[in-house]
N, C-alpha and C. Protein backbone atom coordinates (compact mmCIF):
# COMPACT_ATOMS: atom_id res chain seq x y z
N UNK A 1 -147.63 -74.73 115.93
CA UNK A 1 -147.96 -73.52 116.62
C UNK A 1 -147.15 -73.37 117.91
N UNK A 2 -147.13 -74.20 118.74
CA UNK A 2 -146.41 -74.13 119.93
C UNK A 2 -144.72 -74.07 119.69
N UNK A 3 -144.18 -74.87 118.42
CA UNK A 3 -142.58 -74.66 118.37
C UNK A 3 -142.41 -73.36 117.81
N UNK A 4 -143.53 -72.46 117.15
CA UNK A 4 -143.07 -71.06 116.94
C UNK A 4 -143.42 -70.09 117.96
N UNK A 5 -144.35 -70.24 119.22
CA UNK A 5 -144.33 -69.98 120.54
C UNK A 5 -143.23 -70.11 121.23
N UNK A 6 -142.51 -71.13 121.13
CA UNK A 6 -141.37 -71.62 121.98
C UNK A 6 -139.99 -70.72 121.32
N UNK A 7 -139.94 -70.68 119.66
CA UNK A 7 -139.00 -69.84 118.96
C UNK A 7 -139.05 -68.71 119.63
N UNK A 8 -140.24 -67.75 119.80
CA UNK A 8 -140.35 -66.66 120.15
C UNK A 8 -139.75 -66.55 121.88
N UNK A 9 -140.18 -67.54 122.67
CA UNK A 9 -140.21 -66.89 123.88
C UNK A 9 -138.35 -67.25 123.75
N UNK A 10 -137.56 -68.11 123.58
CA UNK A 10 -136.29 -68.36 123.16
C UNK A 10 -135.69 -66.51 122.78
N UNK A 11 -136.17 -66.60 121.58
CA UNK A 11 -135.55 -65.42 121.08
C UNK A 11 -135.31 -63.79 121.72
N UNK A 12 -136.93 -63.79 122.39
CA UNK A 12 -137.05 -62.62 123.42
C UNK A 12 -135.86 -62.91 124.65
N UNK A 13 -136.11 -63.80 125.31
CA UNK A 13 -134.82 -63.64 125.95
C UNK A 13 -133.73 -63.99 126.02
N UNK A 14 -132.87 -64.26 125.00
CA UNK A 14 -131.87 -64.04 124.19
C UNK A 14 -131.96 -62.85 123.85
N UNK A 15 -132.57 -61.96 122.77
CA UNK A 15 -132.38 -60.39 123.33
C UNK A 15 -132.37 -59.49 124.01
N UNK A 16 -133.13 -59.79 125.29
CA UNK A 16 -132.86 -59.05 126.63
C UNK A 16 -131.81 -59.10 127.26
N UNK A 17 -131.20 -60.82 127.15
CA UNK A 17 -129.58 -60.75 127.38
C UNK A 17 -128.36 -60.54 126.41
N UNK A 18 -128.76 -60.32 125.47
CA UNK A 18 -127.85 -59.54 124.37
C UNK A 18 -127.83 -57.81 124.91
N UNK A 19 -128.85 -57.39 125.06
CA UNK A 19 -129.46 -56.36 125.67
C UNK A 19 -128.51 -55.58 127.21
N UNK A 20 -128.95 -56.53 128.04
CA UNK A 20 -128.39 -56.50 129.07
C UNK A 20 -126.54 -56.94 129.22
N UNK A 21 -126.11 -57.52 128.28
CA UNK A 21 -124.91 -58.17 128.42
C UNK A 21 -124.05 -56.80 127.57
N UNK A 22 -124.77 -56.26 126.55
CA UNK A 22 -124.16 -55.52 125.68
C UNK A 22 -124.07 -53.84 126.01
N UNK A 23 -124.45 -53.81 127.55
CA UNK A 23 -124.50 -52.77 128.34
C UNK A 23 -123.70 -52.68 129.60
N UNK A 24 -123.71 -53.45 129.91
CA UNK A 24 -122.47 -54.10 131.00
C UNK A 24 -121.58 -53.45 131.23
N UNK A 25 -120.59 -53.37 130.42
CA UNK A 25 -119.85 -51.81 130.08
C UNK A 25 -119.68 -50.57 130.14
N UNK A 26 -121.11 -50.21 129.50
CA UNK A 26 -121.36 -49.09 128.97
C UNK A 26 -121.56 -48.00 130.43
N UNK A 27 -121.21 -46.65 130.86
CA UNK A 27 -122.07 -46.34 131.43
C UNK A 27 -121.00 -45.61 132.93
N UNK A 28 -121.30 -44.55 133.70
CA UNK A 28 -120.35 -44.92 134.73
C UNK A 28 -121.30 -45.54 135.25
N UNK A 29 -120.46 -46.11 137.09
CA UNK A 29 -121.21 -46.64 138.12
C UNK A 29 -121.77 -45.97 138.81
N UNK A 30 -122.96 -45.42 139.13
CA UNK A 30 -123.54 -44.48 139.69
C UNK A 30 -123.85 -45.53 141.07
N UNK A 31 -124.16 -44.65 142.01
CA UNK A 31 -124.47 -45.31 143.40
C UNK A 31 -125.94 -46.07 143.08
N UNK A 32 -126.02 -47.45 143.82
CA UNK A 32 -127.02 -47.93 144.12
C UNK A 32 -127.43 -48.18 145.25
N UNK A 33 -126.06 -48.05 146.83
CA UNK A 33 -126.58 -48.06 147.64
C UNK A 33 -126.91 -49.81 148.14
N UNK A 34 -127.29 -50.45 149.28
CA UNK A 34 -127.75 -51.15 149.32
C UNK A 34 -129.10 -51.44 149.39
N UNK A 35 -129.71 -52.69 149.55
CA UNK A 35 -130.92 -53.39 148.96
C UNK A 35 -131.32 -53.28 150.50
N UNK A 36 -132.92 -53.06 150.74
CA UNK A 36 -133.96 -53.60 152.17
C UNK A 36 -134.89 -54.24 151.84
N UNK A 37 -134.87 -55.25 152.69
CA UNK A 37 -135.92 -56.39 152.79
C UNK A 37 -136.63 -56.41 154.20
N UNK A 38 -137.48 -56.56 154.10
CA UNK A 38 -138.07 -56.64 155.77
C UNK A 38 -139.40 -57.64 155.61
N UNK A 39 -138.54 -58.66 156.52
CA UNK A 39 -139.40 -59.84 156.89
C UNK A 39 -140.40 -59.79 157.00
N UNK A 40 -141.87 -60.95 156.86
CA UNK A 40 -143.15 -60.65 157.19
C UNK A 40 -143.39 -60.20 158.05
N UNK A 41 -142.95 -60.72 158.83
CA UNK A 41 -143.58 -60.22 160.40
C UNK A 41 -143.14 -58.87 160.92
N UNK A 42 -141.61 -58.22 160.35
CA UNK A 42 -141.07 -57.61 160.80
C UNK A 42 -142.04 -55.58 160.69
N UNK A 43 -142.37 -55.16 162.12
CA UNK A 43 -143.14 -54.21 161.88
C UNK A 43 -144.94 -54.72 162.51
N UNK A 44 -145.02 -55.93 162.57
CA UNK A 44 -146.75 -56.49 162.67
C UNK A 44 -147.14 -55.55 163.51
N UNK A 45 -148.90 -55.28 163.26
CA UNK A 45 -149.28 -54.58 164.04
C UNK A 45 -149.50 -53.28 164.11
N UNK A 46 -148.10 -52.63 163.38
CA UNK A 46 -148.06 -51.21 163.03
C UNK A 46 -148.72 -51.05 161.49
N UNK A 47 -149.48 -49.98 161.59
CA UNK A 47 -150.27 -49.80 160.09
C UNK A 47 -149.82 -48.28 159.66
N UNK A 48 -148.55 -48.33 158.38
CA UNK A 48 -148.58 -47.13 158.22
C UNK A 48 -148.70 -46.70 156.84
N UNK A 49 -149.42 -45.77 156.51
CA UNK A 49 -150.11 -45.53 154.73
C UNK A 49 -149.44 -43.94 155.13
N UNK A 50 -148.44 -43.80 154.61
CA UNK A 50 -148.18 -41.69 154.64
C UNK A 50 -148.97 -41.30 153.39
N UNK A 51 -150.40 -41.44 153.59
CA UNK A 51 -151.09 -40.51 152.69
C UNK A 51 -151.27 -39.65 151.67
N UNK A 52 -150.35 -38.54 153.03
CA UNK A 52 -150.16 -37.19 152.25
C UNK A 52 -149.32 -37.46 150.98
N UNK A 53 -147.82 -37.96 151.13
CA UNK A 53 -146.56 -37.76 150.34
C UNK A 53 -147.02 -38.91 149.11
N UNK A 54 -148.19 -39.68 149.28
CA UNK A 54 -148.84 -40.41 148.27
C UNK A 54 -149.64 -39.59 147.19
N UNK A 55 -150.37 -38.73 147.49
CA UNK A 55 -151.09 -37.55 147.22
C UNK A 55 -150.48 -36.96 146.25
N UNK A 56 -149.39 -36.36 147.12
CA UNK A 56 -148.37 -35.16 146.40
C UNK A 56 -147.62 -35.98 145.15
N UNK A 57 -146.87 -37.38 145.53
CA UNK A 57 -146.25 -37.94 144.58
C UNK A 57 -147.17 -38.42 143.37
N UNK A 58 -148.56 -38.50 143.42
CA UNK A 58 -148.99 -38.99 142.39
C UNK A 58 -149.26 -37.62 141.45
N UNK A 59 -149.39 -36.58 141.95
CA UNK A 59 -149.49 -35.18 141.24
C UNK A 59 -148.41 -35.06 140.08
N UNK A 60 -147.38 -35.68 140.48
CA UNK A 60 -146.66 -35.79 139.22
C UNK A 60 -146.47 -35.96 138.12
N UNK A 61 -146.16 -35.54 136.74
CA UNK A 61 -146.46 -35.66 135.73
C UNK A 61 -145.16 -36.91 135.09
N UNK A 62 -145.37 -38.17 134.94
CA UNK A 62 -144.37 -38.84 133.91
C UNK A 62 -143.94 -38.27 132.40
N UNK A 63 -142.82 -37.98 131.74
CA UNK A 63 -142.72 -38.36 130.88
C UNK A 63 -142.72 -39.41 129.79
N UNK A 64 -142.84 -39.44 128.78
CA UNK A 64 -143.05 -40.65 128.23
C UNK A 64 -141.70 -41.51 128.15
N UNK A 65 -140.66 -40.69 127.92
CA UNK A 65 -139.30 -41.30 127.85
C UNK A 65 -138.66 -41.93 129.64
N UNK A 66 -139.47 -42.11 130.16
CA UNK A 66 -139.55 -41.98 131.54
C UNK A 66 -140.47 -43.11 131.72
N UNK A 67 -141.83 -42.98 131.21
CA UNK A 67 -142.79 -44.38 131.34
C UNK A 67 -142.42 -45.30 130.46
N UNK A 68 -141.67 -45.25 129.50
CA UNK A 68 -140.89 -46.02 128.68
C UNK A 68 -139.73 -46.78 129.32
N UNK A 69 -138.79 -46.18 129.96
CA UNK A 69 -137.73 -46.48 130.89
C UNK A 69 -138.44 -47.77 132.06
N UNK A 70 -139.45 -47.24 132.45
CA UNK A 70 -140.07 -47.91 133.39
C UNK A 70 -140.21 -49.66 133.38
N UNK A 71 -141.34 -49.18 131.56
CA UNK A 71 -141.45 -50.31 130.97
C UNK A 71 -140.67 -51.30 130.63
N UNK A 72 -139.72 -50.76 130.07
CA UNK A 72 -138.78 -51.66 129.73
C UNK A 72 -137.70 -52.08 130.95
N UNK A 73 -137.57 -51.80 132.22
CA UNK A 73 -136.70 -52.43 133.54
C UNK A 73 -137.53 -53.52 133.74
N UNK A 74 -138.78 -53.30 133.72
CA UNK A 74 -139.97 -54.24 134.15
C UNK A 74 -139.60 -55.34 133.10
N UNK A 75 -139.74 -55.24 132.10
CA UNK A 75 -139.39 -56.34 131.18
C UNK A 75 -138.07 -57.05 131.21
N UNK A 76 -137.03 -56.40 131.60
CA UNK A 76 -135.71 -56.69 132.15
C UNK A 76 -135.80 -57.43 133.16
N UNK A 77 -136.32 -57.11 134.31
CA UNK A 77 -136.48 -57.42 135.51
C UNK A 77 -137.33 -59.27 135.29
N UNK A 78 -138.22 -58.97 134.50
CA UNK A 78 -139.25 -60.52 134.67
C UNK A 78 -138.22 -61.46 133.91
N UNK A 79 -137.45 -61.15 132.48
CA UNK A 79 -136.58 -61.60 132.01
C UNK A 79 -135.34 -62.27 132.68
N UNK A 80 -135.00 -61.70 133.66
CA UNK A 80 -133.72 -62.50 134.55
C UNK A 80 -134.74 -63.66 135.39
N UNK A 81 -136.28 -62.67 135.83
CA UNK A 81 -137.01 -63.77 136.44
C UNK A 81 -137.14 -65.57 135.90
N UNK A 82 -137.93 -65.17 134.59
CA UNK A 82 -138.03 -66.15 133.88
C UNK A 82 -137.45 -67.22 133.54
N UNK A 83 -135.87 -66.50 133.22
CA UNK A 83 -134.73 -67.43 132.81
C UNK A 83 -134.68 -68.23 133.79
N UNK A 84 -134.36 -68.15 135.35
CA UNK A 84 -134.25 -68.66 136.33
C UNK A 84 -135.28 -69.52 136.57
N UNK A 85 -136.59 -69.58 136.07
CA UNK A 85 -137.61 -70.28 136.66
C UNK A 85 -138.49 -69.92 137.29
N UNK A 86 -138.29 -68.40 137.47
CA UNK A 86 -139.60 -67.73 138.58
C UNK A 86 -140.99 -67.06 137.83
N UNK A 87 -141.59 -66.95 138.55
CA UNK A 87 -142.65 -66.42 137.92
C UNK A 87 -142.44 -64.96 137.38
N UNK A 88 -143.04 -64.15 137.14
CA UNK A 88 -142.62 -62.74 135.97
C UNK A 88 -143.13 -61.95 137.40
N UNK A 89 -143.12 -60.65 137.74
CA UNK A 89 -143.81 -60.17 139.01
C UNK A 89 -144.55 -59.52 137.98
N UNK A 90 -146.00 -58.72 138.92
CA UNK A 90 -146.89 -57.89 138.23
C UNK A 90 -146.48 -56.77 138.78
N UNK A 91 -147.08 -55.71 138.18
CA UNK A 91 -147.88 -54.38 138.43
C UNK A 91 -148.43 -54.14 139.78
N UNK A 92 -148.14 -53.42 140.64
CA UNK A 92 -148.98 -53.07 141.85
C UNK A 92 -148.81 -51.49 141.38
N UNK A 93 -150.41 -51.04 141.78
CA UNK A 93 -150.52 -49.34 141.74
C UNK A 93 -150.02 -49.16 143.15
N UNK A 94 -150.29 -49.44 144.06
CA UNK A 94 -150.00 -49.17 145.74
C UNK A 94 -148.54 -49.25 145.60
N UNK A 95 -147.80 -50.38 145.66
CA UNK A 95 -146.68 -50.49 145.04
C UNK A 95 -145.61 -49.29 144.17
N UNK A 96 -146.60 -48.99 143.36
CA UNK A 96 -145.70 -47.65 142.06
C UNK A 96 -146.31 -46.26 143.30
N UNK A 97 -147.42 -46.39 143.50
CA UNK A 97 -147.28 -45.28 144.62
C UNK A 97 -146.34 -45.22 145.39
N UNK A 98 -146.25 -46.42 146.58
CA UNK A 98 -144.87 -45.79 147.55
C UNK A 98 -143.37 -45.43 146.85
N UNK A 99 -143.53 -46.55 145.57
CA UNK A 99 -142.09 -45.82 144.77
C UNK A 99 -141.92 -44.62 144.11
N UNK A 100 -143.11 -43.69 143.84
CA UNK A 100 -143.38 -42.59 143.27
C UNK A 100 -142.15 -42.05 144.58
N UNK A 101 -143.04 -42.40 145.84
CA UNK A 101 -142.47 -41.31 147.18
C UNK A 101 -141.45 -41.71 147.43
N UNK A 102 -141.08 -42.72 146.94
CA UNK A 102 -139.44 -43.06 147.68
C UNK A 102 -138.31 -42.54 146.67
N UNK A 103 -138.95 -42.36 145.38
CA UNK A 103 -137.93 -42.22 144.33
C UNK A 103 -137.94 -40.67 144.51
N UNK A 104 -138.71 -39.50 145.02
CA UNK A 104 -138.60 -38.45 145.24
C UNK A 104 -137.57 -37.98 146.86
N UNK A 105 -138.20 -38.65 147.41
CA UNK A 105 -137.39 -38.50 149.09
C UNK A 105 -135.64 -38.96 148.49
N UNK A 106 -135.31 -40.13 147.83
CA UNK A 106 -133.87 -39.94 147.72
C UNK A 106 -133.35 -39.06 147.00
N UNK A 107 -133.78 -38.09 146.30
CA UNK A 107 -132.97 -37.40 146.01
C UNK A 107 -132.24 -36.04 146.80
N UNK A 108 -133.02 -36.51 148.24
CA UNK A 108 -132.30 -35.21 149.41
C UNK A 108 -131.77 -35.86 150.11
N UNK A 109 -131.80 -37.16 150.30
CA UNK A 109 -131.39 -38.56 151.19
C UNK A 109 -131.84 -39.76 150.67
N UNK A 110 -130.53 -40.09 150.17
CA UNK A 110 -130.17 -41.35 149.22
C UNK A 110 -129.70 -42.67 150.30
N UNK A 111 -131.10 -42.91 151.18
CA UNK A 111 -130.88 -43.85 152.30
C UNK A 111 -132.17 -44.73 151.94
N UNK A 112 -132.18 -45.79 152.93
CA UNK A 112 -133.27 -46.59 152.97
C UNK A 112 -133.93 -46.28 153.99
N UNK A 113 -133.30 -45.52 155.20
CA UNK A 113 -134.01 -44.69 155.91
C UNK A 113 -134.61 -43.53 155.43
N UNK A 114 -135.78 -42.87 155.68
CA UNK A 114 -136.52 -41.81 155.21
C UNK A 114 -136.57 -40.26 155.10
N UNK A 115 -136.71 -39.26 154.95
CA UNK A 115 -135.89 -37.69 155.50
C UNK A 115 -136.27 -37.75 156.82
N UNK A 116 -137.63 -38.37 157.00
CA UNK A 116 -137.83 -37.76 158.56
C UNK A 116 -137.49 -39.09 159.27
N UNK A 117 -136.41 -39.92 158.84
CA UNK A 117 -135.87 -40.84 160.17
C UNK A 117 -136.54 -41.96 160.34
N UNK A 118 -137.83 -42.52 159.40
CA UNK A 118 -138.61 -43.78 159.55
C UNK A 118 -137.89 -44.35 158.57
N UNK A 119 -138.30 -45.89 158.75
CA UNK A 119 -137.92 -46.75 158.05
C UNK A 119 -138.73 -46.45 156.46
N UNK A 120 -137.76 -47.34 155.90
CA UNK A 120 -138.28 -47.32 154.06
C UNK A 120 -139.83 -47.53 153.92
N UNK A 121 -140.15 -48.66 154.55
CA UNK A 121 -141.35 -49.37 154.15
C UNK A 121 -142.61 -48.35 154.88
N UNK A 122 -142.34 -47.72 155.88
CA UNK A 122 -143.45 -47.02 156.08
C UNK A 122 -144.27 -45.81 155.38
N UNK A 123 -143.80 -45.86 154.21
CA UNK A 123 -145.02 -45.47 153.12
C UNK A 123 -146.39 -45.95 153.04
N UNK A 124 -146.18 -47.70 153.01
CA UNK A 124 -147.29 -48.19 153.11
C UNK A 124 -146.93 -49.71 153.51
N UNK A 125 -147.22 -49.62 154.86
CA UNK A 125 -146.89 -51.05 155.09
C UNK A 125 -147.38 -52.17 155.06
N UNK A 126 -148.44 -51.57 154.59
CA UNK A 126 -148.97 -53.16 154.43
C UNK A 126 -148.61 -53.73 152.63
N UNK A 127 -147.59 -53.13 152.18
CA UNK A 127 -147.76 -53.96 150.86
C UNK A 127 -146.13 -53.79 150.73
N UNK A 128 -145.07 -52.83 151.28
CA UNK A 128 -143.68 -52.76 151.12
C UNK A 128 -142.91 -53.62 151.63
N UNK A 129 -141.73 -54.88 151.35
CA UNK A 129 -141.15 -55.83 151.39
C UNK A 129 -140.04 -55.80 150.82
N UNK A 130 -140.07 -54.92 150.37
CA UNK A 130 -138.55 -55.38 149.32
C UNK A 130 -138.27 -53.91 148.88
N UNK A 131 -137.09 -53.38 148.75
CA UNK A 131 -136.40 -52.05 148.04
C UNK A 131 -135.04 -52.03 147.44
N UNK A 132 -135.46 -51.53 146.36
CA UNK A 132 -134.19 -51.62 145.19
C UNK A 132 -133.60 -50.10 145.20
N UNK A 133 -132.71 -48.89 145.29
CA UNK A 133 -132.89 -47.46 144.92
C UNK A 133 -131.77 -47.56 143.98
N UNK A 134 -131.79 -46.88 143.27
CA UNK A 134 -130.32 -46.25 142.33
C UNK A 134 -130.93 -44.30 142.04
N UNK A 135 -129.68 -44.20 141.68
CA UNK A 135 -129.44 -42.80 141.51
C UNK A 135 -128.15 -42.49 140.23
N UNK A 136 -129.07 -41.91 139.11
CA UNK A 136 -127.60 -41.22 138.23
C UNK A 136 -127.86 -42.21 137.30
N UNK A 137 -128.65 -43.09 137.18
CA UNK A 137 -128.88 -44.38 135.91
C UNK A 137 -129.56 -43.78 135.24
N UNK A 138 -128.86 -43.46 133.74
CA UNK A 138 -130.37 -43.28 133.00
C UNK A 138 -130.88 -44.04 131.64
N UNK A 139 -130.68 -44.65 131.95
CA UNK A 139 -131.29 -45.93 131.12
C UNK A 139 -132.25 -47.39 132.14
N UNK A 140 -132.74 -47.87 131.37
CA UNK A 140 -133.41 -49.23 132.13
C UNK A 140 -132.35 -50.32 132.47
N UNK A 141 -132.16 -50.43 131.11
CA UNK A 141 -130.14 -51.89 131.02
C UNK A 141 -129.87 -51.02 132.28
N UNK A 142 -128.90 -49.84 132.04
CA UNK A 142 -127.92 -49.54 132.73
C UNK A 142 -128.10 -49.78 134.66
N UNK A 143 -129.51 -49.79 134.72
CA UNK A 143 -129.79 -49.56 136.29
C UNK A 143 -130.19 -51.68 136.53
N UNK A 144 -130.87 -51.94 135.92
CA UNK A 144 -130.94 -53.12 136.46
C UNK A 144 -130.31 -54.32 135.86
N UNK A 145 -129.04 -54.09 134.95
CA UNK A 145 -127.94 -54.46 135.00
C UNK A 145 -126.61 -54.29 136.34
N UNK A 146 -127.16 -52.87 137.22
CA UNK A 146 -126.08 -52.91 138.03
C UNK A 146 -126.88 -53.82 139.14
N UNK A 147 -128.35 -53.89 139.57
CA UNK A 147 -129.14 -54.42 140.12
C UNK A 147 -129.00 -55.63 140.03
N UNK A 148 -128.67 -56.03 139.76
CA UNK A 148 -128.10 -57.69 138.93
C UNK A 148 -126.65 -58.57 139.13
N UNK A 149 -125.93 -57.37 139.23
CA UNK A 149 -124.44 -57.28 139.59
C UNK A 149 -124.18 -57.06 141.19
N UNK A 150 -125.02 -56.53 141.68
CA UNK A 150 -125.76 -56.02 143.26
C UNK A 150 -125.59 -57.07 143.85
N UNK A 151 -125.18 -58.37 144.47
CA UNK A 151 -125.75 -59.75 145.54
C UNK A 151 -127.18 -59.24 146.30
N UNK A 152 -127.17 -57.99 146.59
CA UNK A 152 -128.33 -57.93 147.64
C UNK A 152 -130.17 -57.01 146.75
N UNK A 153 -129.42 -56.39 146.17
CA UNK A 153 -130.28 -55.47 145.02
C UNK A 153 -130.90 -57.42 144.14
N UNK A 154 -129.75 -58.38 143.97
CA UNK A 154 -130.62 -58.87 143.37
C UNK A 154 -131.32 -60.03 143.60
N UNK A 155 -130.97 -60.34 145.02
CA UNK A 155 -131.53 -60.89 145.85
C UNK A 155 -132.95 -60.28 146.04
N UNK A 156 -133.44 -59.36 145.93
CA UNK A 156 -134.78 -59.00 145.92
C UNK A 156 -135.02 -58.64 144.86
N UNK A 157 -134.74 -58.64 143.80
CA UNK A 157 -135.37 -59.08 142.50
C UNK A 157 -135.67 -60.56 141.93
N UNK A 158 -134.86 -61.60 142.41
CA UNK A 158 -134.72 -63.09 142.39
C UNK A 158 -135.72 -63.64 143.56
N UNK A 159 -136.15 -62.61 144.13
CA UNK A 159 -137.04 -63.70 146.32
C UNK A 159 -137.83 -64.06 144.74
N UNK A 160 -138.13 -65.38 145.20
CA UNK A 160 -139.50 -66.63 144.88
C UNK A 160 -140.74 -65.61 145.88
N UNK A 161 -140.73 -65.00 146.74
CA UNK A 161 -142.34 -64.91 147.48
C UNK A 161 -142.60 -63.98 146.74
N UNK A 162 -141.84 -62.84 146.06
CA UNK A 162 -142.28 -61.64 145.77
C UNK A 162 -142.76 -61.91 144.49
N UNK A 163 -144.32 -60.98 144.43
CA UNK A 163 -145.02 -61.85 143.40
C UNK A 163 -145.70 -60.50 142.84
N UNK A 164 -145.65 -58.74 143.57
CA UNK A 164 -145.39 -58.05 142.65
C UNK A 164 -144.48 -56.90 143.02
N UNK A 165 -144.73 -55.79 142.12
CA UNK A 165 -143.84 -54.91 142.18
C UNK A 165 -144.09 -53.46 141.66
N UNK A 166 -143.45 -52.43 142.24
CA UNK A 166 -143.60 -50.90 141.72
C UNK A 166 -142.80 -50.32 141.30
N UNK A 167 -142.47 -49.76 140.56
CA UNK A 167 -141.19 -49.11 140.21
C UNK A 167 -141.54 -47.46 140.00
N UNK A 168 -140.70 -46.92 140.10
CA UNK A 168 -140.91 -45.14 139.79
C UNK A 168 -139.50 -44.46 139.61
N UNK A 169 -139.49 -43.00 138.68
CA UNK A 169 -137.67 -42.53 138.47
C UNK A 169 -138.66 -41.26 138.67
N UNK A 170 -137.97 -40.30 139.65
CA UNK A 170 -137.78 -38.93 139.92
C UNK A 170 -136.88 -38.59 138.87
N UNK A 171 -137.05 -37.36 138.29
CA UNK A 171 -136.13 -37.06 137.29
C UNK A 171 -136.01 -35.76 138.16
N UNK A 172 -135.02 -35.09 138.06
CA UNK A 172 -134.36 -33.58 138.76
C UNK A 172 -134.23 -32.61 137.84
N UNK A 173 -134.23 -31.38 138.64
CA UNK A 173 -134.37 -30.17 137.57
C UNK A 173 -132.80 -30.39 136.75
N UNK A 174 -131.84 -31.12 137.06
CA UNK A 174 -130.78 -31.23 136.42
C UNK A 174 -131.09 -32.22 135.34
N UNK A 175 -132.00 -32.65 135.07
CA UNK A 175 -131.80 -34.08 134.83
C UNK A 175 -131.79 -35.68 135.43
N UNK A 176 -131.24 -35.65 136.22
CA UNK A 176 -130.85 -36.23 136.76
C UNK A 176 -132.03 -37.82 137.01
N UNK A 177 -131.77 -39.22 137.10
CA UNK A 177 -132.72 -39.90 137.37
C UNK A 177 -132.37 -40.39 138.98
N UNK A 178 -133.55 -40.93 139.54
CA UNK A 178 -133.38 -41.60 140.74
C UNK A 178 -134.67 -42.52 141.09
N UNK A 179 -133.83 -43.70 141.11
CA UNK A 179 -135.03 -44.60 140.48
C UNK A 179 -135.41 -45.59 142.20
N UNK A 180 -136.48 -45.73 142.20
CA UNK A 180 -136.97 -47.05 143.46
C UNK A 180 -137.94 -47.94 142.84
N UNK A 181 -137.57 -48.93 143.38
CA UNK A 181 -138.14 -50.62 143.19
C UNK A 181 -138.82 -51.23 144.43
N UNK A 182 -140.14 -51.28 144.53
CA UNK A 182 -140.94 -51.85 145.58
C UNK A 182 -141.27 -52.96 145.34
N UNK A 183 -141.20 -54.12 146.52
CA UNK A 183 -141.35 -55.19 146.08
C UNK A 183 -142.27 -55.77 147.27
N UNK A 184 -143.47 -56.61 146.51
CA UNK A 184 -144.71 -57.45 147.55
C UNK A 184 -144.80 -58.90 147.67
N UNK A 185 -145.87 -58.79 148.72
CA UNK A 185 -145.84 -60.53 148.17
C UNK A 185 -147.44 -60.76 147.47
């Protein structure tokens, strides 16, 4: 029972990196921008939850080809984890909230600074640590394959403290995706 447990978990990721390796290629380079991390301490004291733009961003309707996308980066994402030795990250709703709002705000300002001039993490600070953004990816491979290729994008997908995570893609009346990655401890 356990050597066909062991076949399986073998095989799964071996296809995520067949997956991921066989995409590499594929795709232009759309901007990703660099990666923010902000230290524990960095911010103590200050408590900031922007409410409102939590509100508004959850009003949003996902598509399924969209909560699908999601799903499967997440599975990408624990997959590079794993291989390495780290633990898989979870699910945070607080988490997919501030990325709801961050993945909407870049698409007027594709910064880690905010439209109105605050830092990234003050969506919700008591749980934001880590930020991944891309823009113009529309696939799962294609974005956290470049995330990967990133030193600093994957440096906060690889931190050992970060133990979960949010993800969210704004899609544009063009089409268009623009994806953020929140990361906790």
């Amino acid at each position: 029972m356990r050597k066909i447990r062991d076949f399986k978990k073998i095989v799964s990721v071996l296809m995520v990196a067949l997956i991921v390796l066989g995409t590499a290629a594929c795709g232009s380079r759309a901007d990703i921008g660099d990666a923010a991390f902000r230290a524990a301490g960095e911010g103590a004291g200050e408590i900031w939850i922007d409410e409102g733009k939590i509100a508004l961003a959850n009003e949003l309707k996902s598509s399924e080809e969209i909560q699908a996308a999601l799903d499967e980066a997440l599975v990408l994402v624990n997959a590079q984890r794993t291989a390495a030795g780290l633990p898989a990250l979870v699910r945070n709703q607080g988490l997919e909230d501030a990325a709801k709002v961050r993945a909407q705000e870049i698409t007027t300002y594709f910064s880690h600074t905010r439209p109105d001039g605050s830092s990234w993490w003050t969506v919700n600070s008591t749980l934001q640590y880590g930020e991944n953004l891309a823009k113009l990816y529309q696939s799962s491979s294609s974005v956290v394959n470049a995330w990967m290729n990133s030193p600093t994008h994957r440096a906060n997908i690889m931190d050992s403290s970060f133990i979960s995570i949010g993800m969210a893609i704004y899609q544009t009346s063009d089409g268009s995706w623009y994806w953020a990655q929140e990361f906790g401890y």
